[in-house]
ModelCIF file with pLDDT and N, C-alpha, C, O atoms, coordinates in Angstrom:
data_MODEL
#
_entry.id   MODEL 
#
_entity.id                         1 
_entity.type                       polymer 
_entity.pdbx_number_of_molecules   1 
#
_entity_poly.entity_id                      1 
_entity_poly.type                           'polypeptide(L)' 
_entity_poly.nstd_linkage                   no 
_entity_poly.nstd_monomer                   no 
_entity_poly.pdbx_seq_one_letter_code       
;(UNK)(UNK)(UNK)(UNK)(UNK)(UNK)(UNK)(UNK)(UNK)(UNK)(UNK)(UNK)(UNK)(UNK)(UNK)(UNK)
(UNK)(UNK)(UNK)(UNK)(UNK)(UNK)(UNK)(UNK)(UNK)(UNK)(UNK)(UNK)(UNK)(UNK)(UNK)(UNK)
(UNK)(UNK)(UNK)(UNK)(UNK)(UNK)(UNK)(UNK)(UNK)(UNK)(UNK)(UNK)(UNK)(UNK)(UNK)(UNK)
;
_entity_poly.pdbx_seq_one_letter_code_can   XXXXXXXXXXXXXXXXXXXXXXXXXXXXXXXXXXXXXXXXXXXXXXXX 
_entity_poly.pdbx_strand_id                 A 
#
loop_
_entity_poly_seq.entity_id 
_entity_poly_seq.num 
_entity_poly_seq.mon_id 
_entity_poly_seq.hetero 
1 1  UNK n 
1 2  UNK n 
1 3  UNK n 
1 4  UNK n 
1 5  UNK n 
1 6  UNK n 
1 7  UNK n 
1 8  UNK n 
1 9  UNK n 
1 10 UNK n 
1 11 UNK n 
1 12 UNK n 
1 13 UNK n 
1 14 UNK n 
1 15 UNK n 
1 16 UNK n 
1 17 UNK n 
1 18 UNK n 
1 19 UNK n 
1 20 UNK n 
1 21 UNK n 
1 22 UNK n 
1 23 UNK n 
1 24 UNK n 
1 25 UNK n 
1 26 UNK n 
1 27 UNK n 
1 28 UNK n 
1 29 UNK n 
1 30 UNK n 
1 31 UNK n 
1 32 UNK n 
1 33 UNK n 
1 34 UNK n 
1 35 UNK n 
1 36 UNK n 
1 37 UNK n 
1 38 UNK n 
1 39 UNK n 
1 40 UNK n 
1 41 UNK n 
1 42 UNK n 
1 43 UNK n 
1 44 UNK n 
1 45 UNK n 
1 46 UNK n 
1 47 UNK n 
1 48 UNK n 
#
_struct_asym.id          A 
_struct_asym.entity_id   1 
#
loop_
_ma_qa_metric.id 
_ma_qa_metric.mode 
_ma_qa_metric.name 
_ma_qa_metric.software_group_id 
_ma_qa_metric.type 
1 global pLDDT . pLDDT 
2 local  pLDDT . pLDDT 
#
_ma_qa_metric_global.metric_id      1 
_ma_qa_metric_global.metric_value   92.54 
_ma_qa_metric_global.model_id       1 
_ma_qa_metric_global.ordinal_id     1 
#
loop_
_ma_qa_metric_local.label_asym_id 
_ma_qa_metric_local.label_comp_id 
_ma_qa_metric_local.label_seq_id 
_ma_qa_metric_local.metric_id 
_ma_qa_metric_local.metric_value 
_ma_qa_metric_local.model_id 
_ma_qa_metric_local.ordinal_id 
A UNK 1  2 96.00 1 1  
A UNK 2  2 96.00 1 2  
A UNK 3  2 96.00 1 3  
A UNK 4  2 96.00 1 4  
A UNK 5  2 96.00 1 5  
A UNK 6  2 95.00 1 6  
A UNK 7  2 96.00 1 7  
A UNK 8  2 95.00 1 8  
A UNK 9  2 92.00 1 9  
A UNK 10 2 91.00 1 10 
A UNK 11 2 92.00 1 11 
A UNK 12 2 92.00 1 12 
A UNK 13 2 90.00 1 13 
A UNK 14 2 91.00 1 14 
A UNK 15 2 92.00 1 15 
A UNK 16 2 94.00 1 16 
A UNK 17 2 92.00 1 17 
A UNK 18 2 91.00 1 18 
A UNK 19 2 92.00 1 19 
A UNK 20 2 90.00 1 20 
A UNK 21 2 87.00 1 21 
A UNK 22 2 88.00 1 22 
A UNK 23 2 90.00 1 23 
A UNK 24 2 85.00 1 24 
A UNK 25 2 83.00 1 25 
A UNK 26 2 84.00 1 26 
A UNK 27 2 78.00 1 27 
A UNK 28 2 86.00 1 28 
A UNK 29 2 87.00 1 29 
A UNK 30 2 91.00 1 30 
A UNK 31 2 91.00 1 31 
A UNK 32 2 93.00 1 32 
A UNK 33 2 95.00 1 33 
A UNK 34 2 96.00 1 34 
A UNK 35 2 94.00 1 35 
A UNK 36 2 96.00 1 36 
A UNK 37 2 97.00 1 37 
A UNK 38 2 97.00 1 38 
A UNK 39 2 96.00 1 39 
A UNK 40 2 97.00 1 40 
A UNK 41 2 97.00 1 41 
A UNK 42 2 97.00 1 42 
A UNK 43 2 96.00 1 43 
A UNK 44 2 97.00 1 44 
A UNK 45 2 96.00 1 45 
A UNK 46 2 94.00 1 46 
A UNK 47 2 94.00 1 47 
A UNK 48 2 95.00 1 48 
#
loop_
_atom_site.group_PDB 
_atom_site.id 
_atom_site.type_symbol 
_atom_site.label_atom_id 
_atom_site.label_alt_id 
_atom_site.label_comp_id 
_atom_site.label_asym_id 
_atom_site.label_entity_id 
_atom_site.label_seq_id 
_atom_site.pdbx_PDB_ins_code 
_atom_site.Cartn_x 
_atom_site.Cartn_y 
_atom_site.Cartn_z 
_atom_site.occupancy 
_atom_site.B_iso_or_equiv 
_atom_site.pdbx_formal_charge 
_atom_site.auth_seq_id 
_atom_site.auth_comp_id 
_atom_site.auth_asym_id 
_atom_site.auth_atom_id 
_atom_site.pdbx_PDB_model_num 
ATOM 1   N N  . UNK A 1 1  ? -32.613 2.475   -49.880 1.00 96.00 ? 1  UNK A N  1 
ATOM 2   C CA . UNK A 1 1  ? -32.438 1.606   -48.701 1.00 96.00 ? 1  UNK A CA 1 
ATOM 3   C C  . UNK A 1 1  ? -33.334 2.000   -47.531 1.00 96.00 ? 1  UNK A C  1 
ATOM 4   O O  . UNK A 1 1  ? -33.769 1.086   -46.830 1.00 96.00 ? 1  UNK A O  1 
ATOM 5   N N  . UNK A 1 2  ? -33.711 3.475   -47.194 1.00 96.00 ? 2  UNK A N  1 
ATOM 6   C CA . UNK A 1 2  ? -34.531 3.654   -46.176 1.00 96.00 ? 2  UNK A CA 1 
ATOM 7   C C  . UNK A 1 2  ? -35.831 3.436   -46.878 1.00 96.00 ? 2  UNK A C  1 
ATOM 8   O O  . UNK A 1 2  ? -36.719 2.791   -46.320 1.00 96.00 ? 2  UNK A O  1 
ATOM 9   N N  . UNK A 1 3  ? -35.935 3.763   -47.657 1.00 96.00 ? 3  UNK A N  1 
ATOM 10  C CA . UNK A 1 3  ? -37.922 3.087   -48.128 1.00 96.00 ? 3  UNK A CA 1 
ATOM 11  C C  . UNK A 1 3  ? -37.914 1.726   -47.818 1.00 96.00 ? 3  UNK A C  1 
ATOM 12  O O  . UNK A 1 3  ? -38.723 1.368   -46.963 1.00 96.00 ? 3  UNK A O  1 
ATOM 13  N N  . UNK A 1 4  ? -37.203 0.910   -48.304 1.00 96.00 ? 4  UNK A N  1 
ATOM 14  C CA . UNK A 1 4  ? -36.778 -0.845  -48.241 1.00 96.00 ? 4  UNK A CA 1 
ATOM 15  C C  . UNK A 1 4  ? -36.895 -0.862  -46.926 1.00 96.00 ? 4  UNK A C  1 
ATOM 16  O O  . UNK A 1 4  ? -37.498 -1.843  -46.490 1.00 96.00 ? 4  UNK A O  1 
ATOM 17  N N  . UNK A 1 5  ? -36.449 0.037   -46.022 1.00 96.00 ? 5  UNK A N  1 
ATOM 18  C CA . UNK A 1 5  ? -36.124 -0.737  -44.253 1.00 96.00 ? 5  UNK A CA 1 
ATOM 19  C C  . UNK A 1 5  ? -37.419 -0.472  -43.654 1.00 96.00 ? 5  UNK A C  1 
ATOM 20  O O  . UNK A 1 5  ? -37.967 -1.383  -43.035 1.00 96.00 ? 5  UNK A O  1 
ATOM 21  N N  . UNK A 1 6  ? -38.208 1.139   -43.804 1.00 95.00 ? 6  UNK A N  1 
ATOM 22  C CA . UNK A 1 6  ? -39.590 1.291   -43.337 1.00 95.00 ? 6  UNK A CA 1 
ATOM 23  C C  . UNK A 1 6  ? -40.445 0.096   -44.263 1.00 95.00 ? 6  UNK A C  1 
ATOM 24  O O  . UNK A 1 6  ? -41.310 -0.425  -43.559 1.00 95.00 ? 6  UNK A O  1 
ATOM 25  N N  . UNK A 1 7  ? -40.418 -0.298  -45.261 1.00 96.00 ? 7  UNK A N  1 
ATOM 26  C CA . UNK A 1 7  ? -41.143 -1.447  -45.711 1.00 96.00 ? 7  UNK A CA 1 
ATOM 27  C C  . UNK A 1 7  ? -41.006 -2.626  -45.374 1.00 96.00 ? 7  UNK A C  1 
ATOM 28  O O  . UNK A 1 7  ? -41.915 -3.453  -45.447 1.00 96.00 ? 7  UNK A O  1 
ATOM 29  N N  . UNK A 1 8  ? -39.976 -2.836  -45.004 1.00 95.00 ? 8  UNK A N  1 
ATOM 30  C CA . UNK A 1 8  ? -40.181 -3.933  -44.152 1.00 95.00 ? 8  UNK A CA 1 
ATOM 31  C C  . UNK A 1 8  ? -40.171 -4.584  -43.030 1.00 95.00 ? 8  UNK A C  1 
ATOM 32  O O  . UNK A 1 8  ? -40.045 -5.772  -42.734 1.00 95.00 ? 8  UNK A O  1 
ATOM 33  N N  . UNK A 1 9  ? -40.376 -3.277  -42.246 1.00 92.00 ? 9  UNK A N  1 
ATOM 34  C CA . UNK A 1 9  ? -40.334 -3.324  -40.359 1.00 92.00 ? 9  UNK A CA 1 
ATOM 35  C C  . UNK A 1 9  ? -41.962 -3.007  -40.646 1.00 92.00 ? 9  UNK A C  1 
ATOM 36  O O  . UNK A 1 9  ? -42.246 -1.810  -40.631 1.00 92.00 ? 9  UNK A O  1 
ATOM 37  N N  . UNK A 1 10 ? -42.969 -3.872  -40.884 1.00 91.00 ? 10 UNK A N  1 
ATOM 38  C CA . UNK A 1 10 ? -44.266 -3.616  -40.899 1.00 91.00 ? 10 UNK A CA 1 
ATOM 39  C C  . UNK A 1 10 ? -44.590 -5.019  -40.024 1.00 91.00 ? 10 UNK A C  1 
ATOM 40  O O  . UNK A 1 10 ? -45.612 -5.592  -40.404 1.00 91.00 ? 10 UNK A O  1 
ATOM 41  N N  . UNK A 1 11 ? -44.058 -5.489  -39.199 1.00 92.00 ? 11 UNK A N  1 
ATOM 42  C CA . UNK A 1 11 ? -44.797 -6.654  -38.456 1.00 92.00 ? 11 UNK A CA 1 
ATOM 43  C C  . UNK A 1 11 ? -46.073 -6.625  -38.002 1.00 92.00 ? 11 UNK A C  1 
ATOM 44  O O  . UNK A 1 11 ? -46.490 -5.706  -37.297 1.00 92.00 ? 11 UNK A O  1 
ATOM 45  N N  . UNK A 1 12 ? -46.866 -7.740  -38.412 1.00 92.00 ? 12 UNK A N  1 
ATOM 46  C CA . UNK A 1 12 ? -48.141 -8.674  -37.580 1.00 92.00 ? 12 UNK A CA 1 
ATOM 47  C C  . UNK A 1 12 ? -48.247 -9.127  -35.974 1.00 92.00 ? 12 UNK A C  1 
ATOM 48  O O  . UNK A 1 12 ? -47.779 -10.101 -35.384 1.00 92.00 ? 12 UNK A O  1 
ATOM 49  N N  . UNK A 1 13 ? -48.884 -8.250  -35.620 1.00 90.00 ? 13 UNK A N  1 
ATOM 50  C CA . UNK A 1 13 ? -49.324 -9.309  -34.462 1.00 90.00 ? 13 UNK A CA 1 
ATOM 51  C C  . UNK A 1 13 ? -50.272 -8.926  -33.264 1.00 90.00 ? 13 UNK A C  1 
ATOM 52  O O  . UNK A 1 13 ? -51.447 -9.268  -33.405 1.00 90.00 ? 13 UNK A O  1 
ATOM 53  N N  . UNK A 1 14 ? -50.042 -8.481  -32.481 1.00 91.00 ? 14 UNK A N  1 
ATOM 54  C CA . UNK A 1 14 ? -51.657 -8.344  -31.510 1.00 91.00 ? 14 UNK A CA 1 
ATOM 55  C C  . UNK A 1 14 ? -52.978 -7.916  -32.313 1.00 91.00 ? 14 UNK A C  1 
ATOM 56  O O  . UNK A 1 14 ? -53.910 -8.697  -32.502 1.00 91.00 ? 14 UNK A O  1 
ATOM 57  N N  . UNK A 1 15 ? -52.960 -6.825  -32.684 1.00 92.00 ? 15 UNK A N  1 
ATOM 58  C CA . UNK A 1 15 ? -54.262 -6.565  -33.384 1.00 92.00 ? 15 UNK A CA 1 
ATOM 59  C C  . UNK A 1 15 ? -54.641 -7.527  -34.667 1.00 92.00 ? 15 UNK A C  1 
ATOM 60  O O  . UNK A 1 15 ? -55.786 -7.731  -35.071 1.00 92.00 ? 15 UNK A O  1 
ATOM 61  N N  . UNK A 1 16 ? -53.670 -7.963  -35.107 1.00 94.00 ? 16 UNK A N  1 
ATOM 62  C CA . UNK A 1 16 ? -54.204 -8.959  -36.417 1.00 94.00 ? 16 UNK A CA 1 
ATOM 63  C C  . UNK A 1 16 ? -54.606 -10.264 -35.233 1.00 94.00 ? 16 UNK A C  1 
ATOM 64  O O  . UNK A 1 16 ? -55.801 -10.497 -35.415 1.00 94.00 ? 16 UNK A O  1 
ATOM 65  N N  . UNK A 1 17 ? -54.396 -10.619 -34.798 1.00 92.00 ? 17 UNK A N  1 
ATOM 66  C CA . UNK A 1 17 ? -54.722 -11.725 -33.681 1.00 92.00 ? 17 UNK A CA 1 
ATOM 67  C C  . UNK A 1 17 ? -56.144 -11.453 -33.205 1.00 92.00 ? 17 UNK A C  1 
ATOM 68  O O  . UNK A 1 17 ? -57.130 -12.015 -33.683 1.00 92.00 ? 17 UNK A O  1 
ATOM 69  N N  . UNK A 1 18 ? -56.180 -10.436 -32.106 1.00 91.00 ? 18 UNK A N  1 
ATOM 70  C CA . UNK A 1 18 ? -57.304 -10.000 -31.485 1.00 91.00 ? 18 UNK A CA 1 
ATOM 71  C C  . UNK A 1 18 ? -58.658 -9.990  -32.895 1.00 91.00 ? 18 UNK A C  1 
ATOM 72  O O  . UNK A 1 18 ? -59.698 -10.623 -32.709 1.00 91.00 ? 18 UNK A O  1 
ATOM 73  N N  . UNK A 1 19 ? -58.384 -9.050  -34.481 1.00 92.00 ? 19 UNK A N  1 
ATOM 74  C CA . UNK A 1 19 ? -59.298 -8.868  -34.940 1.00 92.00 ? 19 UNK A CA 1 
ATOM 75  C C  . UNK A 1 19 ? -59.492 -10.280 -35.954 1.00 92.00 ? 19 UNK A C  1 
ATOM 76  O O  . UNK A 1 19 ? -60.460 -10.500 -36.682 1.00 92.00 ? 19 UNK A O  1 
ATOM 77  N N  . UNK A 1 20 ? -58.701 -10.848 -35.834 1.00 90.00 ? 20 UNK A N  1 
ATOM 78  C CA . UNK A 1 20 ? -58.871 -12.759 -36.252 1.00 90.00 ? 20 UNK A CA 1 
ATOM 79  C C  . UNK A 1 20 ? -59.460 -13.398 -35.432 1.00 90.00 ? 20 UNK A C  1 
ATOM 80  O O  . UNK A 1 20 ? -60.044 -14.378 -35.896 1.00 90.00 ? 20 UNK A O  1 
ATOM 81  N N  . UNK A 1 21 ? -59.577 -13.191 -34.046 1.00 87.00 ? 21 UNK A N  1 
ATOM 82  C CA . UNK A 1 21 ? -60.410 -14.174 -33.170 1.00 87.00 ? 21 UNK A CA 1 
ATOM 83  C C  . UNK A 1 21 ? -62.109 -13.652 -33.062 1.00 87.00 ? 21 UNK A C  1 
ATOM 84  O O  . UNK A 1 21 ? -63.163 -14.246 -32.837 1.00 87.00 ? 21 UNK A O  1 
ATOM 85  N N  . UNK A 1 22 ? -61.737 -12.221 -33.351 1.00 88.00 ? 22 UNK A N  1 
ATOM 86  C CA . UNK A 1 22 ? -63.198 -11.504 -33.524 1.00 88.00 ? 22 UNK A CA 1 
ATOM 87  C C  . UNK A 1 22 ? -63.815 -12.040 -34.553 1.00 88.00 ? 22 UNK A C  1 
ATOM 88  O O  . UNK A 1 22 ? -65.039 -12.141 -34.474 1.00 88.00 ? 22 UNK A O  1 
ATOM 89  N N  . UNK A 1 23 ? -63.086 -12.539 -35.834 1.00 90.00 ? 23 UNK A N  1 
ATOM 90  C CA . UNK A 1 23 ? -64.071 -12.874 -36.985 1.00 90.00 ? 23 UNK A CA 1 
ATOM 91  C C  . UNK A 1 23 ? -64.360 -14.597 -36.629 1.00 90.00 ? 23 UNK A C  1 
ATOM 92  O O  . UNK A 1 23 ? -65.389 -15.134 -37.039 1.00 90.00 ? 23 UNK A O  1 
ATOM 93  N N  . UNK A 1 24 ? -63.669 -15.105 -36.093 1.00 85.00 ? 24 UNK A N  1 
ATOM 94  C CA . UNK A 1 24 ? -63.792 -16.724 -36.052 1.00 85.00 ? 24 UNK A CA 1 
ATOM 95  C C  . UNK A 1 24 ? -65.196 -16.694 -34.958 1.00 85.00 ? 24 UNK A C  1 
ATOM 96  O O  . UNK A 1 24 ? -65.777 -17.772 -34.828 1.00 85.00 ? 24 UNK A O  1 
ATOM 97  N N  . UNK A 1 25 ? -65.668 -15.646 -34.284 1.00 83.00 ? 25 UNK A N  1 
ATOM 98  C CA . UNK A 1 25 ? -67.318 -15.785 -33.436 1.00 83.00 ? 25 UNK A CA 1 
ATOM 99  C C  . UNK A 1 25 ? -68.063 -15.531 -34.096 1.00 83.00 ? 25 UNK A C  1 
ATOM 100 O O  . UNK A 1 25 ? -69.213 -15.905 -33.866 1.00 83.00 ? 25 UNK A O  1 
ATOM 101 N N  . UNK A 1 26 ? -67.738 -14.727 -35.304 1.00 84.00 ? 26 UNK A N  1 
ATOM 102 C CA . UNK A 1 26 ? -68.837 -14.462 -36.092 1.00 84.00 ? 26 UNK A CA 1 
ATOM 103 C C  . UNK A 1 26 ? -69.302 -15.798 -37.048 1.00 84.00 ? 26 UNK A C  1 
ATOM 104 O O  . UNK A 1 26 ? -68.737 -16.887 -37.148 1.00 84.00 ? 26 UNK A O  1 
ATOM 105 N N  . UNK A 1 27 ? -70.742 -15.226 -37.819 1.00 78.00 ? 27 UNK A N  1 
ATOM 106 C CA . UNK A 1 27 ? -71.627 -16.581 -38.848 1.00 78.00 ? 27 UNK A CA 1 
ATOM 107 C C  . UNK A 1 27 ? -70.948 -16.099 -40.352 1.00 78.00 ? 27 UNK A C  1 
ATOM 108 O O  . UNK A 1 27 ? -71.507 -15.612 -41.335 1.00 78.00 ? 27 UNK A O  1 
ATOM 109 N N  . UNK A 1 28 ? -69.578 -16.423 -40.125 1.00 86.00 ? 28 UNK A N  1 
ATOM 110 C CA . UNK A 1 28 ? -68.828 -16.702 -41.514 1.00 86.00 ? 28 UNK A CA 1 
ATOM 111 C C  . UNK A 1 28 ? -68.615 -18.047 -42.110 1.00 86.00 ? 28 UNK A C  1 
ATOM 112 O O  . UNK A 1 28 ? -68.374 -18.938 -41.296 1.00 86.00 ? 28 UNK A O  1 
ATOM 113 N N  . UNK A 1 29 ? -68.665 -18.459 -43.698 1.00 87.00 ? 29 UNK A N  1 
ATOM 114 C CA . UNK A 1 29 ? -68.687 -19.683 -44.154 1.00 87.00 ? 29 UNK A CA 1 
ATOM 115 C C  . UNK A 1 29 ? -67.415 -19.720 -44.332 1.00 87.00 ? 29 UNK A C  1 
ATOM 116 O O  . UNK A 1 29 ? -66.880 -20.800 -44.582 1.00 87.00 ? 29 UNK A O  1 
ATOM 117 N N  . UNK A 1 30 ? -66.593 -18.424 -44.228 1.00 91.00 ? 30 UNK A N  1 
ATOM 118 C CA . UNK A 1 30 ? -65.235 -18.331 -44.715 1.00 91.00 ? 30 UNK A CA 1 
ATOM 119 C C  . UNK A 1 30 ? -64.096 -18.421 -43.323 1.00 91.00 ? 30 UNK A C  1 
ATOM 120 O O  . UNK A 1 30 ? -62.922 -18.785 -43.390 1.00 91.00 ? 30 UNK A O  1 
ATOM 121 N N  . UNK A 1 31 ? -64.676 -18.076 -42.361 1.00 91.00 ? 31 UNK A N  1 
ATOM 122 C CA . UNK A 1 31 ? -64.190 -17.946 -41.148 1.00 91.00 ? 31 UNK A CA 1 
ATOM 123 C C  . UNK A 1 31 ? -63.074 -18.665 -40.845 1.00 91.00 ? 31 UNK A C  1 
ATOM 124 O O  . UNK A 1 31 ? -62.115 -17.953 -40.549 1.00 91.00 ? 31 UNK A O  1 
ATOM 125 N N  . UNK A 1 32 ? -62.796 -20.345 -40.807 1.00 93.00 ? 32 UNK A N  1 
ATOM 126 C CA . UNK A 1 32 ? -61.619 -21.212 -40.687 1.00 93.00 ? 32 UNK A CA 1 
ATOM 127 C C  . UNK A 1 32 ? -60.745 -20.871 -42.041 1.00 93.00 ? 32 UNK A C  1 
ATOM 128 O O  . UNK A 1 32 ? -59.766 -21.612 -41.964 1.00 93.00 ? 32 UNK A O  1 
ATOM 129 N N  . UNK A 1 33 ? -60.694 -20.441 -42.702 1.00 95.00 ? 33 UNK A N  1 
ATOM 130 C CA . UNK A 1 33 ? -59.367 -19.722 -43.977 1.00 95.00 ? 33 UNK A CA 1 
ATOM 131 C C  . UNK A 1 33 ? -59.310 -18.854 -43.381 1.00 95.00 ? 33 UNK A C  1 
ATOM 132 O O  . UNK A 1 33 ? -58.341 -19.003 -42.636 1.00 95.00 ? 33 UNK A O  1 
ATOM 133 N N  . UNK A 1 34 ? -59.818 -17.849 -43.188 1.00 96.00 ? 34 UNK A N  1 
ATOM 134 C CA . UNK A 1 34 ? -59.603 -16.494 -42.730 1.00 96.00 ? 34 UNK A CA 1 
ATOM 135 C C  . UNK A 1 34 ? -58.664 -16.888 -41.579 1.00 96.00 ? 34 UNK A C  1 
ATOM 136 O O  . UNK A 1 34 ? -57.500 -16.489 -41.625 1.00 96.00 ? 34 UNK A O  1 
ATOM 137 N N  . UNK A 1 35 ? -59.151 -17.760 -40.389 1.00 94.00 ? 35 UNK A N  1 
ATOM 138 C CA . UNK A 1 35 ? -58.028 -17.627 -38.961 1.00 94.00 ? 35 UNK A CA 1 
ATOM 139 C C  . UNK A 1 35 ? -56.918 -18.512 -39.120 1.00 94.00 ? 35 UNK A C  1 
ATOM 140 O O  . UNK A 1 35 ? -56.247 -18.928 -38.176 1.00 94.00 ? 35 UNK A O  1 
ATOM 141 N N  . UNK A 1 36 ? -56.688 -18.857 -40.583 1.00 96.00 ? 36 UNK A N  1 
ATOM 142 C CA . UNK A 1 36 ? -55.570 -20.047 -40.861 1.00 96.00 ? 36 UNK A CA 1 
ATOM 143 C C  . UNK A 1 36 ? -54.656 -18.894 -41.657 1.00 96.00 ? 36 UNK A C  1 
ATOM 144 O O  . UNK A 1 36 ? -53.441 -18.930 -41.462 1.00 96.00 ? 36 UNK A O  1 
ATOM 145 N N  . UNK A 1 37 ? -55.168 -17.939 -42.490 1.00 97.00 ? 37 UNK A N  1 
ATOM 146 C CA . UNK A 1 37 ? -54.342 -17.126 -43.104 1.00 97.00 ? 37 UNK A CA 1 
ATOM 147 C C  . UNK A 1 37 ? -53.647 -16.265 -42.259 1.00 97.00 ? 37 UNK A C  1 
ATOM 148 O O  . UNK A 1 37 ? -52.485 -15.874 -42.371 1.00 97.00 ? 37 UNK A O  1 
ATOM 149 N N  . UNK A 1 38 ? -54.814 -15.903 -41.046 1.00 97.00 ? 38 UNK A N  1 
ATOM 150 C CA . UNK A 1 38 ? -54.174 -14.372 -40.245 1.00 97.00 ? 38 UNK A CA 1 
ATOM 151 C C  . UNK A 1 38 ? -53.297 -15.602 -39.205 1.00 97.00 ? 38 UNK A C  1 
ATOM 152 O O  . UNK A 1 38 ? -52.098 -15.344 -39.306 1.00 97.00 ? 38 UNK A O  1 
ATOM 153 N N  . UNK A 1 39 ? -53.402 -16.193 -38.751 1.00 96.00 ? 39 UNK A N  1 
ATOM 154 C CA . UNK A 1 39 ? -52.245 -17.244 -38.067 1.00 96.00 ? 39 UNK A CA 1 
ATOM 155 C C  . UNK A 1 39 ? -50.853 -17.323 -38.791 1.00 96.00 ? 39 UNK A C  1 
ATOM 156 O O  . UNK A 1 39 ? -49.838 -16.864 -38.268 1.00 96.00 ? 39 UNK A O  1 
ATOM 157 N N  . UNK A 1 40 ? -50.860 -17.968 -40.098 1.00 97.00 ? 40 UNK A N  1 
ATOM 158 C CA . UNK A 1 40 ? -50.014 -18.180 -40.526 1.00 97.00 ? 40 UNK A CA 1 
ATOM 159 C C  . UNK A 1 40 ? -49.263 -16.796 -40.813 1.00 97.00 ? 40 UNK A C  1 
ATOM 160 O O  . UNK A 1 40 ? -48.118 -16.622 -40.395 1.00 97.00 ? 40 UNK A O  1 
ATOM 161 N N  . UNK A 1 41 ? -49.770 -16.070 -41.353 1.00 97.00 ? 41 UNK A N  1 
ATOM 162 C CA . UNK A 1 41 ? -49.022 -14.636 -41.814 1.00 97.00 ? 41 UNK A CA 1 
ATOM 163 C C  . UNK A 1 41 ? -48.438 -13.656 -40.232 1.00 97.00 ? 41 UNK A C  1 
ATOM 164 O O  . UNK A 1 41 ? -47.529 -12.826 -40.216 1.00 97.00 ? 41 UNK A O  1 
ATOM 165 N N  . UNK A 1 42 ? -49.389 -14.148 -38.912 1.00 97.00 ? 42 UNK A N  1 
ATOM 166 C CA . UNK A 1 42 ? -48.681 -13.318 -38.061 1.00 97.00 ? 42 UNK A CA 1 
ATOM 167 C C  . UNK A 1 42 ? -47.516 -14.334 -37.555 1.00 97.00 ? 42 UNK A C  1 
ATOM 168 O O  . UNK A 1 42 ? -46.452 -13.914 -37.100 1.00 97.00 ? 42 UNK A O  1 
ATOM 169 N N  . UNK A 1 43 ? -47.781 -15.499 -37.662 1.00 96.00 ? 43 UNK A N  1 
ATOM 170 C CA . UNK A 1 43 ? -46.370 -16.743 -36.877 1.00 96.00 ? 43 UNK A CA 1 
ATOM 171 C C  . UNK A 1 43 ? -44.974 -16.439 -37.802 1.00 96.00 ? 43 UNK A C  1 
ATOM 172 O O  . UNK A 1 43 ? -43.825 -16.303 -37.382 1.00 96.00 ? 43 UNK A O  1 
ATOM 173 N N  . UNK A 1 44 ? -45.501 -16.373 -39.312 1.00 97.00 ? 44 UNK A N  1 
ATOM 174 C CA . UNK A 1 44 ? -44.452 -16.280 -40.261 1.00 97.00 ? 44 UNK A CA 1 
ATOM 175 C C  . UNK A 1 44 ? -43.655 -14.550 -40.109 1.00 97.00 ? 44 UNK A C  1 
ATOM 176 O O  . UNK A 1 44 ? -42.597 -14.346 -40.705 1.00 97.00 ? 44 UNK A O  1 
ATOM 177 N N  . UNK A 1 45 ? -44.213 -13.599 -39.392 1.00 96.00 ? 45 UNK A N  1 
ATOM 178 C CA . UNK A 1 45 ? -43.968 -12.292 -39.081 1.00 96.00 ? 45 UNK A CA 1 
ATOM 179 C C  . UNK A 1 45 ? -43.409 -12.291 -37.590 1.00 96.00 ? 45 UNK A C  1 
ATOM 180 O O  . UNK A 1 45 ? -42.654 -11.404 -37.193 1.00 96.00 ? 45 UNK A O  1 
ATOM 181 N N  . UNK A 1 46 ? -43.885 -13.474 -36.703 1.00 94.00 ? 46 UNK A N  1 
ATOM 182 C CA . UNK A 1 46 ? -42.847 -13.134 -35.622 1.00 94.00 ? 46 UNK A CA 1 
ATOM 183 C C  . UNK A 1 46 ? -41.308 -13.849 -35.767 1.00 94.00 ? 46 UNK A C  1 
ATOM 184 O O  . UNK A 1 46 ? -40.274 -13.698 -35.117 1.00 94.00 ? 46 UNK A O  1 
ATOM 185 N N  . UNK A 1 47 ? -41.626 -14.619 -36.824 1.00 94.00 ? 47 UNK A N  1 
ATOM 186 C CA . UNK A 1 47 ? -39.824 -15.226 -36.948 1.00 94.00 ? 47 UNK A CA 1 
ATOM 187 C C  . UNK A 1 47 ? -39.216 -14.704 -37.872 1.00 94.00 ? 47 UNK A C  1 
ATOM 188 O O  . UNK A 1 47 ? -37.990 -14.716 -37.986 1.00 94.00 ? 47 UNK A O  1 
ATOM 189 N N  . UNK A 1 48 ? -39.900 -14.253 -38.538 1.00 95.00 ? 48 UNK A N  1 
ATOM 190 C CA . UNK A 1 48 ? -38.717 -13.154 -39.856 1.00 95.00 ? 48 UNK A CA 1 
ATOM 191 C C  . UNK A 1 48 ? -38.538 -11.898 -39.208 1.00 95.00 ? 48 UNK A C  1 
ATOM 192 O O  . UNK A 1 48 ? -37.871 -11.015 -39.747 1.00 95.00 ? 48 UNK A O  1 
#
């Protein structure tokens, strides 16, 4: 149960944000997936 609770108090959010807006200035072809994945995975981490 304590491995389970440190595993899953691992929340997303300022630095996955900040280093998602850093890649969306850069000359990536991949760039709009990339800031749709790190969006979705930090929005879905501030409500769970």
């Amino acid at each position: 149960p304590t491995v389970a609770y440190i595993g899953w108090f691992g929340p997303r959010g300022l630095a996955s944000v900040v280093f998602g807006l850093l890649v969306a200035e850069e000359n990536l072809h991949g760039a709009d997936l990339i800031g749709h994945v790190v969006a979705i995975t930090v929005g879905l981490s501030v409500l769970l």
